[in-house]
C-alpha atoms as a PDB file:
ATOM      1  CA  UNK A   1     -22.459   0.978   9.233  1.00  0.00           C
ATOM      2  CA  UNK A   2     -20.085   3.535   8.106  1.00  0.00           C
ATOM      3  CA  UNK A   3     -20.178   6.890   6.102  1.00  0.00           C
ATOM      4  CA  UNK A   4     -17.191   7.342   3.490  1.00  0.00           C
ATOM      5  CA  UNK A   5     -16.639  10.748   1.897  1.00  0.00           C
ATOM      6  CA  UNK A   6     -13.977  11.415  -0.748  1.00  0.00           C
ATOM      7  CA  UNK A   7     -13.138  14.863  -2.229  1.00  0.00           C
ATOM      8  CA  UNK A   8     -10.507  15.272  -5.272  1.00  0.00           C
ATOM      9  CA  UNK A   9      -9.385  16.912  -7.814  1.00  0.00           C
ATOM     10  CA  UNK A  10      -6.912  16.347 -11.026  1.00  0.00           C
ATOM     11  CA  UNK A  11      -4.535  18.242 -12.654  1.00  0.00           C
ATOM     12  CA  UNK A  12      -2.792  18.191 -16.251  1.00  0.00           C
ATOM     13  CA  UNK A  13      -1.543  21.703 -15.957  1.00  0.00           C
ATOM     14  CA  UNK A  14      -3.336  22.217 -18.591  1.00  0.00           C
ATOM     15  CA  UNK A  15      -6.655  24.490 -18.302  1.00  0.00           C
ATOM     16  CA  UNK A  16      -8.461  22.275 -20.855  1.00  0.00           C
ATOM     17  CA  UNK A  17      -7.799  19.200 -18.503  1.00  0.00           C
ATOM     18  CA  UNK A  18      -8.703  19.356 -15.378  1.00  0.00           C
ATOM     19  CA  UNK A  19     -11.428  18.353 -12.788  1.00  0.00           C
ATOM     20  CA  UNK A  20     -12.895  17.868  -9.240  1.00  0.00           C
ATOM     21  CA  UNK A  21     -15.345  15.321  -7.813  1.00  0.00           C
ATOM     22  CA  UNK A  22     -17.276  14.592  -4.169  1.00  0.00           C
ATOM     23  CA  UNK A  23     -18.173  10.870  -3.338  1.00  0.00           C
ATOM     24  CA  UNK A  24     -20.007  10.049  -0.446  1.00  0.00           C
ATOM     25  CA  UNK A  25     -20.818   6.165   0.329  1.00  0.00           C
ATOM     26  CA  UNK A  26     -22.836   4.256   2.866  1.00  0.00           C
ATOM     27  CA  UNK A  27     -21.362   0.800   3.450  1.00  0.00           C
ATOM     28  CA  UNK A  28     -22.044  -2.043   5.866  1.00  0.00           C
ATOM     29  CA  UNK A  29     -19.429  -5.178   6.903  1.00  0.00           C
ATOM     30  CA  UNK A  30     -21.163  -8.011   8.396  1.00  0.00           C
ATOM     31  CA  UNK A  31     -19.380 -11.194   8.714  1.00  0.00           C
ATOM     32  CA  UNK A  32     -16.083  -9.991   6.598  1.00  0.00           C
ATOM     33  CA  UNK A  33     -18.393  -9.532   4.066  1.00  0.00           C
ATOM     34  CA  UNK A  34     -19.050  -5.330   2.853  1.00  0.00           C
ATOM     35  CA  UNK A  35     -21.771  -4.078   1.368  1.00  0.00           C
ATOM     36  CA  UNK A  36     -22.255  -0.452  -0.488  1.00  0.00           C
ATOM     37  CA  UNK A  37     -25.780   0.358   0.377  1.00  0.00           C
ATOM     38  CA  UNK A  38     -25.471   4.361  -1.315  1.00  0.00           C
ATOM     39  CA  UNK A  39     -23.543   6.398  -3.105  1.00  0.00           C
ATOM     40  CA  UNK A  40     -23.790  10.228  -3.772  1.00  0.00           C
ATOM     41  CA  UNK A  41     -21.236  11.436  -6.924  1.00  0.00           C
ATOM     42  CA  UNK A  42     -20.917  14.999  -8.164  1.00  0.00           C
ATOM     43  CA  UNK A  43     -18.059  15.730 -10.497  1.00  0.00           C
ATOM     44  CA  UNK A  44     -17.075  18.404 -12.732  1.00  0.00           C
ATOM     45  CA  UNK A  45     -14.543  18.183 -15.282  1.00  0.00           C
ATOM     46  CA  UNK A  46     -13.471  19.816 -18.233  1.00  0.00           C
ATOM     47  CA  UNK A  47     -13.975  17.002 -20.901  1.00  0.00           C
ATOM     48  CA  UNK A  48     -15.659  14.294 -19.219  1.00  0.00           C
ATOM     49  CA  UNK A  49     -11.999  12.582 -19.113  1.00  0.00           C
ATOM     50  CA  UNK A  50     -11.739  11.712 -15.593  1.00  0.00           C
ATOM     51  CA  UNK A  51     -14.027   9.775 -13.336  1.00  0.00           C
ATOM     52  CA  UNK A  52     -13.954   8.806  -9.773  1.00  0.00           C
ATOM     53  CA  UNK A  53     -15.962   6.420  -8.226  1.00  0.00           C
ATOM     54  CA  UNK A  54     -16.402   3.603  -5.154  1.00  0.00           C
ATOM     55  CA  UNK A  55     -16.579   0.277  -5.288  1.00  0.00           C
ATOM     56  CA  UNK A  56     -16.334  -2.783  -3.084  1.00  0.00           C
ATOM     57  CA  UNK A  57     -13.662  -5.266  -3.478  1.00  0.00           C
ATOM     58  CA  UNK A  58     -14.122  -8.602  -0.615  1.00  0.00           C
ATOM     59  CA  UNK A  59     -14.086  -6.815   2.440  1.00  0.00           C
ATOM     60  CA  UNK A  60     -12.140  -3.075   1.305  1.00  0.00           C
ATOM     61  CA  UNK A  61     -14.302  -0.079  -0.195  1.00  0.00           C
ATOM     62  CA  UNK A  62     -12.041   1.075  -3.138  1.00  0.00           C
ATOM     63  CA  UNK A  63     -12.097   4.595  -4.338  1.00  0.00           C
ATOM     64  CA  UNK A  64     -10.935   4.536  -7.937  1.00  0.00           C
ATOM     65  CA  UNK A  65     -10.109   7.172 -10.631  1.00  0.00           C
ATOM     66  CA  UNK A  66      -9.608   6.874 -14.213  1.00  0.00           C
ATOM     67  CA  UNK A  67      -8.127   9.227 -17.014  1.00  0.00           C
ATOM     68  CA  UNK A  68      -6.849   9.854 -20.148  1.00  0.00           C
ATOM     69  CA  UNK A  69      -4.225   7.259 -21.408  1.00  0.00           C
ATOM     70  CA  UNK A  70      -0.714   8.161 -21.481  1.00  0.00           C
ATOM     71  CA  UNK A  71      -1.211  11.632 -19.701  1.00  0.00           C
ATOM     72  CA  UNK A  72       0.597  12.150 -16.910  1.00  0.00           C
ATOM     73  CA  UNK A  73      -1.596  14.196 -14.166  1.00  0.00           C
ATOM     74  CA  UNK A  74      -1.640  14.783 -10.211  1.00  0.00           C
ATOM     75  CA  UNK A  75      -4.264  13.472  -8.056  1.00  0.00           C
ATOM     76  CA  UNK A  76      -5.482  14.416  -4.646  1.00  0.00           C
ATOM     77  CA  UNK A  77      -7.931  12.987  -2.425  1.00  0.00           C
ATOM     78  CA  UNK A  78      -9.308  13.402   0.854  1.00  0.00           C
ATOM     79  CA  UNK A  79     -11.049  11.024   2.567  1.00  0.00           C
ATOM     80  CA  UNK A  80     -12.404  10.351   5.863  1.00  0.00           C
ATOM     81  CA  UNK A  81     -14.733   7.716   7.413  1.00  0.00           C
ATOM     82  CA  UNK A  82     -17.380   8.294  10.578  1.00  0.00           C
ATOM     83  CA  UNK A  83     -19.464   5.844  11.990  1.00  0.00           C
ATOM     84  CA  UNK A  84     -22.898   5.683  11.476  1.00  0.00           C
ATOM     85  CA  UNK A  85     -25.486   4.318  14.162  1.00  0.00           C
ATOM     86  CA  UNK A  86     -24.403   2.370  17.218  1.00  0.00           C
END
């Protein structure tokens, strides 16, 4: 089992358009085959524009962001993974 936290942010430039969001996941790969048992989301954001969340595609854990079409913005994240268990 392993732990996956995310931290971002976006950034328009433009006060009106920006926000931050924490994701923390619990996953599990048995087989080749992952599983998301939890996730934890907190977000702020200035218009409820841009979202982050975590998914599972086959075997990867996907963190994915949306936002407002045909801005052009900056995105950060920090992520890191720690074991969980033995």
């Amino acid at each position: 089992m392993r732990l996956l936290s995310a931290d971002g942010q976006v950034d328009r430039r433009v006060p009106a358009e920006m926000g931050c969001w924490e994701l923390k996941g619990t996953y599990k790969n048995v087989a080749g085959t992952t599983t998301l048992i939890g996730l934890l989301r907190a977000s702020g954001d200035s218009d409820n524009t841009y979202t982050a969340t975590m998914d599972v595609s086959g075997a990867d854990v996907r963190i994915r962001v949306t936002g407002a079409t045909n801005n052009n913005v900056t995105w950060h994240v920090t992520a890191r993974v720690w074991p969980v268990g033995s």
